[in-house]
PDB file of N, CA and C in Angstrom:
ATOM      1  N   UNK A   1     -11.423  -7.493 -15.537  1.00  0.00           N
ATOM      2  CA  UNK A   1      -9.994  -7.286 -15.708  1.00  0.00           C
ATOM      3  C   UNK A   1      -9.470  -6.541 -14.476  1.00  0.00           C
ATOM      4  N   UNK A   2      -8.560  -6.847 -13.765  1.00  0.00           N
ATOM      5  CA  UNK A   2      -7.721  -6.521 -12.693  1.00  0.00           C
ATOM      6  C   UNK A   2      -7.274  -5.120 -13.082  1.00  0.00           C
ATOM      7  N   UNK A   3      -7.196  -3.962 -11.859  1.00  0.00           N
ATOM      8  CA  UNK A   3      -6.875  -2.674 -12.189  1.00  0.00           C
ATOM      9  C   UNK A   3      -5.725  -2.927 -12.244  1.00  0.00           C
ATOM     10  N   UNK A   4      -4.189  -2.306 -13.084  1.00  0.00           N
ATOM     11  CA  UNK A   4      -3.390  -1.528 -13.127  1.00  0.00           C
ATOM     12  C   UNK A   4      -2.671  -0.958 -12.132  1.00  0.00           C
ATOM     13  N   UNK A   5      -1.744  -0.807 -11.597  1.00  0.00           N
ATOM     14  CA  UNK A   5      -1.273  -0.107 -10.460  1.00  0.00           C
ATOM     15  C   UNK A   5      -0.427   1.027 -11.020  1.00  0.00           C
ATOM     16  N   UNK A   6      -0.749   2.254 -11.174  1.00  0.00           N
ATOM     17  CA  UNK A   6       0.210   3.729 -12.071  1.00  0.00           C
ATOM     18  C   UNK A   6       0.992   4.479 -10.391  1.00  0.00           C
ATOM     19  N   UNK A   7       1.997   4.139 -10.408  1.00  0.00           N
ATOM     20  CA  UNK A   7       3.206   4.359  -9.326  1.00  0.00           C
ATOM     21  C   UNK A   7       2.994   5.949  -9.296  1.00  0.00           C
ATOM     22  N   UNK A   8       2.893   6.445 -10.188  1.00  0.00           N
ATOM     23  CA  UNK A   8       2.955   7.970 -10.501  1.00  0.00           C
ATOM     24  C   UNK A   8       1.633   8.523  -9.616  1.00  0.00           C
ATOM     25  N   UNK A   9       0.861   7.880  -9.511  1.00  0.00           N
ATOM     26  CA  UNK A   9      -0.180   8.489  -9.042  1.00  0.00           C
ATOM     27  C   UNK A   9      -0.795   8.083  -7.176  1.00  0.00           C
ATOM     28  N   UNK A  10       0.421   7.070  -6.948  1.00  0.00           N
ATOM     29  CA  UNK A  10       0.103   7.165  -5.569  1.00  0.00           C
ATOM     30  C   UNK A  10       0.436   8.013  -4.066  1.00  0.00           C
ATOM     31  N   UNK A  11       1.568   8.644  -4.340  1.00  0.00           N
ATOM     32  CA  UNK A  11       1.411  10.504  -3.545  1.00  0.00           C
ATOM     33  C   UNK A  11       0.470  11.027  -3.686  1.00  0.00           C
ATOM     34  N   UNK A  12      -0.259  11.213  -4.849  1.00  0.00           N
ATOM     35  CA  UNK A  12      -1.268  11.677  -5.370  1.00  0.00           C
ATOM     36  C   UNK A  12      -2.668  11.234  -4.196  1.00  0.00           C
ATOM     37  N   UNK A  13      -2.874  10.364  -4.136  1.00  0.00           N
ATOM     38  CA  UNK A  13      -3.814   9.519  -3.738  1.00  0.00           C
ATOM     39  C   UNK A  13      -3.140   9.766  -1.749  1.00  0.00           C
ATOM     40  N   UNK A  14      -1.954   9.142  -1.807  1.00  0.00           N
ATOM     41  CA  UNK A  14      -2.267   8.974  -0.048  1.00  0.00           C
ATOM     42  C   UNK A  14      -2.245  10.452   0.257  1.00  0.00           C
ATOM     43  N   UNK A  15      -2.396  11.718  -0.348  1.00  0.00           N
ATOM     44  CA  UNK A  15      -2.605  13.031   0.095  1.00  0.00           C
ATOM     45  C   UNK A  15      -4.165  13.272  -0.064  1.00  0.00           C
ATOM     46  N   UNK A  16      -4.710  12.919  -0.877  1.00  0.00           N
ATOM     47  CA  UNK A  16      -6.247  12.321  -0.891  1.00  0.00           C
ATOM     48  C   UNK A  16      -6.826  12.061  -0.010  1.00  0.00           C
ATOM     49  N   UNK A  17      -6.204  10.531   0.240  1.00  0.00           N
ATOM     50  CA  UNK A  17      -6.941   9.874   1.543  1.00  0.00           C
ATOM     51  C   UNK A  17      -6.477  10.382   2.794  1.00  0.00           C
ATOM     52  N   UNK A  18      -5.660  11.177   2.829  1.00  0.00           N
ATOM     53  CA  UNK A  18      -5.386  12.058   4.140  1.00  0.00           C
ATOM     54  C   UNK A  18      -6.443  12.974   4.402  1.00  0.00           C
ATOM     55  N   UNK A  19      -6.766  13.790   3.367  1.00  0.00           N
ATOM     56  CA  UNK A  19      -7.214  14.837   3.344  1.00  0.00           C
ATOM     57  C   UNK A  19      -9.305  14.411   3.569  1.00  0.00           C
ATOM     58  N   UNK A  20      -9.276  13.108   3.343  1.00  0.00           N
ATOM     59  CA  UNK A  20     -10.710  12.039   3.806  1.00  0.00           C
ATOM     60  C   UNK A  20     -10.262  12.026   5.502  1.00  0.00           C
ATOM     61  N   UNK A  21      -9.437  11.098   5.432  1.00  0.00           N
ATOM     62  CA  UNK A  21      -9.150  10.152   6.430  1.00  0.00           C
ATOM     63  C   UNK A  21      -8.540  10.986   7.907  1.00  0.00           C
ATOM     64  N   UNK A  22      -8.487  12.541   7.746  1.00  0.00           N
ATOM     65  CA  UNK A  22      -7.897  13.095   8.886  1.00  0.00           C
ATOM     66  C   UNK A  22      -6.406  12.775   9.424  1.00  0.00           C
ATOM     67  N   UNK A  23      -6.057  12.424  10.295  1.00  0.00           N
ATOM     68  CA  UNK A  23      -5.270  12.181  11.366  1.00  0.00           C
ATOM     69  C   UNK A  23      -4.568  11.100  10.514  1.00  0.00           C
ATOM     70  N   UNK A  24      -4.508  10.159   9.471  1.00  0.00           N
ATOM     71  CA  UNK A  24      -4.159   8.751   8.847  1.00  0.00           C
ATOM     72  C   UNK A  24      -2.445   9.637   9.029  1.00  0.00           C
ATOM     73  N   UNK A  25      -1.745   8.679   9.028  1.00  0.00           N
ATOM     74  CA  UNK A  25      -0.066   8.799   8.950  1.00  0.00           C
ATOM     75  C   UNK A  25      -0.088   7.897   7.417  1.00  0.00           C
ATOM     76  N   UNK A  26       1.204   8.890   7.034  1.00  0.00           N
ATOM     77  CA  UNK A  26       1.389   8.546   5.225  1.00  0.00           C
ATOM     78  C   UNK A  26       2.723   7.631   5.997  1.00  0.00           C
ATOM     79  N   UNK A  27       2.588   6.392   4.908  1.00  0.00           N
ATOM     80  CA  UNK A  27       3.720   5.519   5.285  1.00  0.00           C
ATOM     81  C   UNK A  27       4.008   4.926   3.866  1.00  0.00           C
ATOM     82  N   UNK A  28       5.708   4.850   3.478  1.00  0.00           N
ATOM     83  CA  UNK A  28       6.221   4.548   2.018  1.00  0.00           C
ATOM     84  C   UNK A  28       6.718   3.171   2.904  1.00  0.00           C
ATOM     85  N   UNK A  29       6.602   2.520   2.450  1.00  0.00           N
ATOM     86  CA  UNK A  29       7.777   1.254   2.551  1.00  0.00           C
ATOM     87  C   UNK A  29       8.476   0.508   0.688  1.00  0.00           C
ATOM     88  N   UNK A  30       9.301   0.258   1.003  1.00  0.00           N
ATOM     89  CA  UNK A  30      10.221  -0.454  -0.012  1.00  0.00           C
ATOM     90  C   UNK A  30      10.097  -2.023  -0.563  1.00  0.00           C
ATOM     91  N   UNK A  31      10.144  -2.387  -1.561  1.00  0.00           N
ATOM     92  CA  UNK A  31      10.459  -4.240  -1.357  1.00  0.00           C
ATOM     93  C   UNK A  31      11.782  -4.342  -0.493  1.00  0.00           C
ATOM     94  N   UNK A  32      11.578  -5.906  -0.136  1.00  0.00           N
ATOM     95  CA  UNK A  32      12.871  -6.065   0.170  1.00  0.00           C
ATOM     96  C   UNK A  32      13.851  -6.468  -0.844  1.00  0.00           C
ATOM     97  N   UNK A  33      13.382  -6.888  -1.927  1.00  0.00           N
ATOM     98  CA  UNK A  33      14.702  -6.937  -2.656  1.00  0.00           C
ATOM     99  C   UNK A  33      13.983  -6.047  -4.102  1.00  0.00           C
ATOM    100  N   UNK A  34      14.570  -6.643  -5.229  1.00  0.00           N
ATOM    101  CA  UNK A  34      14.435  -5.665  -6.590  1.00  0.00           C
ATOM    102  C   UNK A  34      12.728  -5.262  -6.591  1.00  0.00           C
ATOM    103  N   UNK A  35      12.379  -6.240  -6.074  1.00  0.00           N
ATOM    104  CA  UNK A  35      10.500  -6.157  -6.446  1.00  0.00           C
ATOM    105  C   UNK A  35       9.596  -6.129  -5.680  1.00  0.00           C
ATOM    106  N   UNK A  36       8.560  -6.011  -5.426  1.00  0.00           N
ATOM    107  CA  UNK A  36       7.907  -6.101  -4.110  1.00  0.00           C
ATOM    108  C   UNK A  36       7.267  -7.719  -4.138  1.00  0.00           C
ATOM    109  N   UNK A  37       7.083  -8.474  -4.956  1.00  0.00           N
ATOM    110  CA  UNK A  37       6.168  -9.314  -5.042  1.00  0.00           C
ATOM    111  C   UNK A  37       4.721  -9.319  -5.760  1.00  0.00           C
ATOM    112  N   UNK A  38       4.162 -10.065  -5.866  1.00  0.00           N
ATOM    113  CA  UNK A  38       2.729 -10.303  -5.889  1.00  0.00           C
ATOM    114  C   UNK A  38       2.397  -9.585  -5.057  1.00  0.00           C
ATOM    115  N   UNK A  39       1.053  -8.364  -5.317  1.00  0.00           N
ATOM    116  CA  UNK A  39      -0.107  -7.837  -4.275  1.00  0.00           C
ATOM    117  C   UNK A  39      -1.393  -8.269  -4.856  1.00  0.00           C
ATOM    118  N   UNK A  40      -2.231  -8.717  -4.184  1.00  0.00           N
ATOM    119  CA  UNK A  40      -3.434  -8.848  -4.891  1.00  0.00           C
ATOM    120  C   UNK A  40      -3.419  -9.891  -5.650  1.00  0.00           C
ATOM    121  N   UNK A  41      -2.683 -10.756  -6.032  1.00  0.00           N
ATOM    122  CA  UNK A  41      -2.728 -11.421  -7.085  1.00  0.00           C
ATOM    123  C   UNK A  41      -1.743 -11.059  -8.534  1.00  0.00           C
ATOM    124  N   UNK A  42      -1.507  -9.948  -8.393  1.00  0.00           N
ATOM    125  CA  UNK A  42      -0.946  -9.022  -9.616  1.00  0.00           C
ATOM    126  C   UNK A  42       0.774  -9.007  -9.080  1.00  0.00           C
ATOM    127  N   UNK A  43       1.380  -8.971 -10.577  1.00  0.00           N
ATOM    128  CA  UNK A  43       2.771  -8.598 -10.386  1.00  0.00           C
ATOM    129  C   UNK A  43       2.847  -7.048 -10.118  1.00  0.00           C
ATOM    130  N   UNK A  44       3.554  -7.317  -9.621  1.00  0.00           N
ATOM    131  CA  UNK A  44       4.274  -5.093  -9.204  1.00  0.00           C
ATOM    132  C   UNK A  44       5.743  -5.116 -10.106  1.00  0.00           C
ATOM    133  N   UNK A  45       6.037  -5.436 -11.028  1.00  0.00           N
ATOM    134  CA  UNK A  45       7.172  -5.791 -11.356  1.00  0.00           C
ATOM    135  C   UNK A  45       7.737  -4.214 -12.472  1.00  0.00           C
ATOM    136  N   UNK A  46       6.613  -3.893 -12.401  1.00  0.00           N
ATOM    137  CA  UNK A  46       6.634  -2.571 -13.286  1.00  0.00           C
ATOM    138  C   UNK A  46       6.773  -1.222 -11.853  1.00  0.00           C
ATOM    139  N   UNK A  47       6.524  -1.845 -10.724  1.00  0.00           N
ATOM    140  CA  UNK A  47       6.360  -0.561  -9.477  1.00  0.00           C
ATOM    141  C   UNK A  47       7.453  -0.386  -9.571  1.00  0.00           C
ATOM    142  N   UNK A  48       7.956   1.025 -10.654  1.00  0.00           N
ATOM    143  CA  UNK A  48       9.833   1.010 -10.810  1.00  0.00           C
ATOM    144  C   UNK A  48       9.998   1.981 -10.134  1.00  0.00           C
ATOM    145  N   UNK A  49       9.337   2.909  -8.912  1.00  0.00           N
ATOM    146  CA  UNK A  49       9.603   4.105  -8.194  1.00  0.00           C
ATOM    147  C   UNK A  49      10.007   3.540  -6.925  1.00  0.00           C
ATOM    148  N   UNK A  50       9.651   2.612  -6.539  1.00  0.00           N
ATOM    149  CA  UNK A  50      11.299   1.341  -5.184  1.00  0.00           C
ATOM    150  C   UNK A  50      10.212   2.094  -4.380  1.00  0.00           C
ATOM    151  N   UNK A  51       8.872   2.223  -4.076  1.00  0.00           N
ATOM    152  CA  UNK A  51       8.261   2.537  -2.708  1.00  0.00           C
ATOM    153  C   UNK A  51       6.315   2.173  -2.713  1.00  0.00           C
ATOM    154  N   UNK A  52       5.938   1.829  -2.232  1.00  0.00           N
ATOM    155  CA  UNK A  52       4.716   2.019  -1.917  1.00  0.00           C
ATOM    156  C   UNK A  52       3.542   2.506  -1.135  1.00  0.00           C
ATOM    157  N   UNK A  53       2.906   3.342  -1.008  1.00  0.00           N
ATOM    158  CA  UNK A  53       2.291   4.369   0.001  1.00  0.00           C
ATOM    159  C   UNK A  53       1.528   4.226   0.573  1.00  0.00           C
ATOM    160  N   UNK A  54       0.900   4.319   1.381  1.00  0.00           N
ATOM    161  CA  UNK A  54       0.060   3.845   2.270  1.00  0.00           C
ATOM    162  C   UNK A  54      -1.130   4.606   3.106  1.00  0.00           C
ATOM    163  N   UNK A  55      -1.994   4.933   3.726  1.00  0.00           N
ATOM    164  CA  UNK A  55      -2.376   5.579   4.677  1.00  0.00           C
ATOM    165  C   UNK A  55      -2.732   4.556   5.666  1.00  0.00           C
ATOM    166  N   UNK A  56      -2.587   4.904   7.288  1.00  0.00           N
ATOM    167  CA  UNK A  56      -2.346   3.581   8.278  1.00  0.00           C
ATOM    168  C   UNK A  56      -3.532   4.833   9.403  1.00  0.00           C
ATOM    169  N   UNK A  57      -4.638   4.500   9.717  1.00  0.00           N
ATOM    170  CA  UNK A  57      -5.625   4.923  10.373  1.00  0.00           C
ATOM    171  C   UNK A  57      -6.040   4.729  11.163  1.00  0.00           C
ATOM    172  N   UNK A  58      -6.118   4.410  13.055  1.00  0.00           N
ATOM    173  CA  UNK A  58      -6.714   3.492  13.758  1.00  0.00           C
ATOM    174  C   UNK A  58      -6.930   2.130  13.436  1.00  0.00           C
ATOM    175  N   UNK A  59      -5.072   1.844  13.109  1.00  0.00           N
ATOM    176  CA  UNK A  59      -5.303   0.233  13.031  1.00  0.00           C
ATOM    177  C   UNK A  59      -5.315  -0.303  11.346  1.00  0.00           C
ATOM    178  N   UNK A  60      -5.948   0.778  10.478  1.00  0.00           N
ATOM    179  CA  UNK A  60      -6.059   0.013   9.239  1.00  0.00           C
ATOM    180  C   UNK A  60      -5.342   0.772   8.382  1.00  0.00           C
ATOM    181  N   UNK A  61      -5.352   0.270   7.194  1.00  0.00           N
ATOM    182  CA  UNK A  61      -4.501   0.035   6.242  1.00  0.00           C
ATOM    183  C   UNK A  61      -5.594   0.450   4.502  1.00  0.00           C
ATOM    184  N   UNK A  62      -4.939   1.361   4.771  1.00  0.00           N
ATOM    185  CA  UNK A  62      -5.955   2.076   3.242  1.00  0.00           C
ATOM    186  C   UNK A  62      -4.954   2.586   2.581  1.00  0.00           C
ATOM    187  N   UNK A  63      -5.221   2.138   0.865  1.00  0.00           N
ATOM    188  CA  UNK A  63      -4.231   2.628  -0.167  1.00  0.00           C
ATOM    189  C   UNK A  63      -5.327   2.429  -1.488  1.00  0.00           C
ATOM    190  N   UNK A  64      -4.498   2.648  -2.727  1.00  0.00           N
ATOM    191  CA  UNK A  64      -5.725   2.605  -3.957  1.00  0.00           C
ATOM    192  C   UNK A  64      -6.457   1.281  -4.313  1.00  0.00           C
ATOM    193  N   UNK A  65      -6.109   0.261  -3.837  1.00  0.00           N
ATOM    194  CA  UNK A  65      -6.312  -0.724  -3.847  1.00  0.00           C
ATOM    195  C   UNK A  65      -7.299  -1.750  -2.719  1.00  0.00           C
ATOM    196  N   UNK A  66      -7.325  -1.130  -1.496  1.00  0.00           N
ATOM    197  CA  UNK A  66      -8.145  -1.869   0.015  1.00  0.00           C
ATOM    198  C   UNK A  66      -9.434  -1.185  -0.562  1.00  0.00           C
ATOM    199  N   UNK A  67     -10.315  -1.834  -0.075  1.00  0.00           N
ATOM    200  CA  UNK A  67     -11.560  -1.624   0.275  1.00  0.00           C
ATOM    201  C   UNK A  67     -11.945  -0.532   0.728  1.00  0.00           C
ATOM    202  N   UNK A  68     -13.414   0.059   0.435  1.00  0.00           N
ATOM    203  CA  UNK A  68     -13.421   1.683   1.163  1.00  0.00           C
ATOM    204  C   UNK A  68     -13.362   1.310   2.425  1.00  0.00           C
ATOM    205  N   UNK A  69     -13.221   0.844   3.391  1.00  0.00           N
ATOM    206  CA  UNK A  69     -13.230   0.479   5.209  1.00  0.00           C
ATOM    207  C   UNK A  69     -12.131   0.569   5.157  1.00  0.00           C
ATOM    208  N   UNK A  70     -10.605   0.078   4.524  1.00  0.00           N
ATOM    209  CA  UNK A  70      -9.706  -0.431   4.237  1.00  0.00           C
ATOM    210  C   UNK A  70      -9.228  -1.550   4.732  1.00  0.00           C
ATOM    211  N   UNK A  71      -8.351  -1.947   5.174  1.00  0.00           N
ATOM    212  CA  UNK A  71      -7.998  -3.431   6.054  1.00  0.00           C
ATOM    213  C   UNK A  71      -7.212  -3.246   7.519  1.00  0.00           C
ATOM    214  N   UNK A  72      -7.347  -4.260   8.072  1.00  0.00           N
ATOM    215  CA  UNK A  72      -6.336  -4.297   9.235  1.00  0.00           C
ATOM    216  C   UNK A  72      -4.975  -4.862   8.761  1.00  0.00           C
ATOM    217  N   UNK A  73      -3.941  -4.185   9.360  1.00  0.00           N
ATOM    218  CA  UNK A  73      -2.559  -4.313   9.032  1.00  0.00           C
ATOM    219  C   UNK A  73      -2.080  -5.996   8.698  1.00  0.00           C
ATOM    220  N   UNK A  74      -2.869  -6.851   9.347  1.00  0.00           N
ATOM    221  CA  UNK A  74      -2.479  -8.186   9.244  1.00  0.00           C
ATOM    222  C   UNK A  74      -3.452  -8.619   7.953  1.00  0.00           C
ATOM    223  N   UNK A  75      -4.727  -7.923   7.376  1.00  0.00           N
ATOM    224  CA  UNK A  75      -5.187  -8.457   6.423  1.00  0.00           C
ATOM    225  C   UNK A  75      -4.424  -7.541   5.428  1.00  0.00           C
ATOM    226  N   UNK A  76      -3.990  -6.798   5.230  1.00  0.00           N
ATOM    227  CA  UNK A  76      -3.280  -6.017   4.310  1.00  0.00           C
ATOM    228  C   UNK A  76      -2.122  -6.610   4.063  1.00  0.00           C
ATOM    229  N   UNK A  77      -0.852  -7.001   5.016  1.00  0.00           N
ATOM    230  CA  UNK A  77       0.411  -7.543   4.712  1.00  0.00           C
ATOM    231  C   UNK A  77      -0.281  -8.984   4.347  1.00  0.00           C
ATOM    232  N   UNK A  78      -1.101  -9.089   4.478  1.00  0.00           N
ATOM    233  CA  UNK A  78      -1.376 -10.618   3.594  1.00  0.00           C
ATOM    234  C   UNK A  78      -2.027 -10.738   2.439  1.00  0.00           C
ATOM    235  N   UNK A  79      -2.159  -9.788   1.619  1.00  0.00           N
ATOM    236  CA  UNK A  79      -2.223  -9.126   0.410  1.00  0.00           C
ATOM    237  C   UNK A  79      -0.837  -9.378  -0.694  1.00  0.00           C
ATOM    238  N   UNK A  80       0.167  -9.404   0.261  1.00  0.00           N
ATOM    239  CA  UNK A  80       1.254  -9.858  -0.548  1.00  0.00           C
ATOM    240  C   UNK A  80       1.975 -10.999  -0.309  1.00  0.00           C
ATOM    241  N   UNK A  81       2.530 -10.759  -1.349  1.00  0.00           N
ATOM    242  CA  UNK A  81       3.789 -12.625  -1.590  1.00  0.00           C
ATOM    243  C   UNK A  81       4.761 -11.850   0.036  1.00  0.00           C
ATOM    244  N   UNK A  82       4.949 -11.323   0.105  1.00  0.00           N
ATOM    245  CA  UNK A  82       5.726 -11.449   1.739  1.00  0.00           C
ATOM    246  C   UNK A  82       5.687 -10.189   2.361  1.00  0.00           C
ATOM    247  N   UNK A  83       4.397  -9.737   2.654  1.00  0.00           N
ATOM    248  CA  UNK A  83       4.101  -9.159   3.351  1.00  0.00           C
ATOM    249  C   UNK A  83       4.816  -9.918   5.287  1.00  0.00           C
ATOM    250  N   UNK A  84       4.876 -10.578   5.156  1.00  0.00           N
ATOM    251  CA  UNK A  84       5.281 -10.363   6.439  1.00  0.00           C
ATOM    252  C   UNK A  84       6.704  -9.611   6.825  1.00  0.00           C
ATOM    253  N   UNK A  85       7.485  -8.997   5.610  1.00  0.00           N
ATOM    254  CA  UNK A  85       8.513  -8.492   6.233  1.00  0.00           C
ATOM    255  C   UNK A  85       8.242  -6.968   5.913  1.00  0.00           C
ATOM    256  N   UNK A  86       6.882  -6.614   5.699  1.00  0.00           N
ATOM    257  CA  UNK A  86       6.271  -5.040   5.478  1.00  0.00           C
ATOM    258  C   UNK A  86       6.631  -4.686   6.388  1.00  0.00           C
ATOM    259  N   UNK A  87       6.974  -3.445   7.210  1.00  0.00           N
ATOM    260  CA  UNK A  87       7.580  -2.234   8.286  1.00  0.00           C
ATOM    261  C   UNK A  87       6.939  -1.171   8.028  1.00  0.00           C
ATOM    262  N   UNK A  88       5.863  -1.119   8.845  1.00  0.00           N
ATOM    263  CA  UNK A  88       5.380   0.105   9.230  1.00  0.00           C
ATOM    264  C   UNK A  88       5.969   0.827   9.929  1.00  0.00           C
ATOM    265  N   UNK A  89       6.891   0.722  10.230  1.00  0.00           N
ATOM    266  CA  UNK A  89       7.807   1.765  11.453  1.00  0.00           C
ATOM    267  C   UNK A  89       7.027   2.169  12.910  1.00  0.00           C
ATOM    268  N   UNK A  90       6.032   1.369  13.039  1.00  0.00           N
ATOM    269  CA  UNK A  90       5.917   1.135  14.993  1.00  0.00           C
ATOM    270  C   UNK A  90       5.321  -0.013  14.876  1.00  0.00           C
TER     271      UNK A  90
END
C-alpha cells in the first residue's frame, strides 16, 4: 500500500533532513493551479497547506518521499503530472 502524504509533518521533516544533510537549502514551492497533480503515482488532492518542501543538496532533490540518495532535480520534477513547471528559484 502506497504511503500517505501528512502536509502537517513536512517542515517537520525538511528541518530533519537539514539537520542530516548540512548545507541542503529548504525550498517550498506551490501548484500551479488548485492542486499540485499526481506525485508518485498518488493524488495530492488532500495537500490543502498550497506548498511542498523540499531539501535541494548538491544537485539533488530529497523530501519524505525520494530515496535515501535522493534524486536529481530532473528525476524528481518527473515524479510529477507537471513537474516541469516546478521553480526552484535558481
Amino acid at each position: 500500500m502506497p504511503r500517505r502524504p501528512h502536509t502537517a509533518r513536512h517542515p517537520v521533516r525538511s528541518r530533519s533532513a537539514t539537520g542530516v544533510l548540512g548545507d541542503g537549502q529548504i525550498v517550498r514551492f506551490g501548484p500551479a493551479g488548485t492542486f499540485f497533480g499526481n506525485y508518485r503515482r498518488q493524488e495530492t488532492i488532500n495537500w490543502n497547506n498550497g506548498n511542498h518542501v523540499v531539501v535541494v543538496l548538491n544537485g539533488r532533490v530529497y523530501d519524505a518521499f525520494t530515496p535515501k540518495g535522493g534524486e536529481s532535480i530532473a528525476e524528481y520534477k518527473a515524479q510529477w503530472d507537471f513537474g516541469d513547471i516546478i521553480d526552484f528559484g535558481f
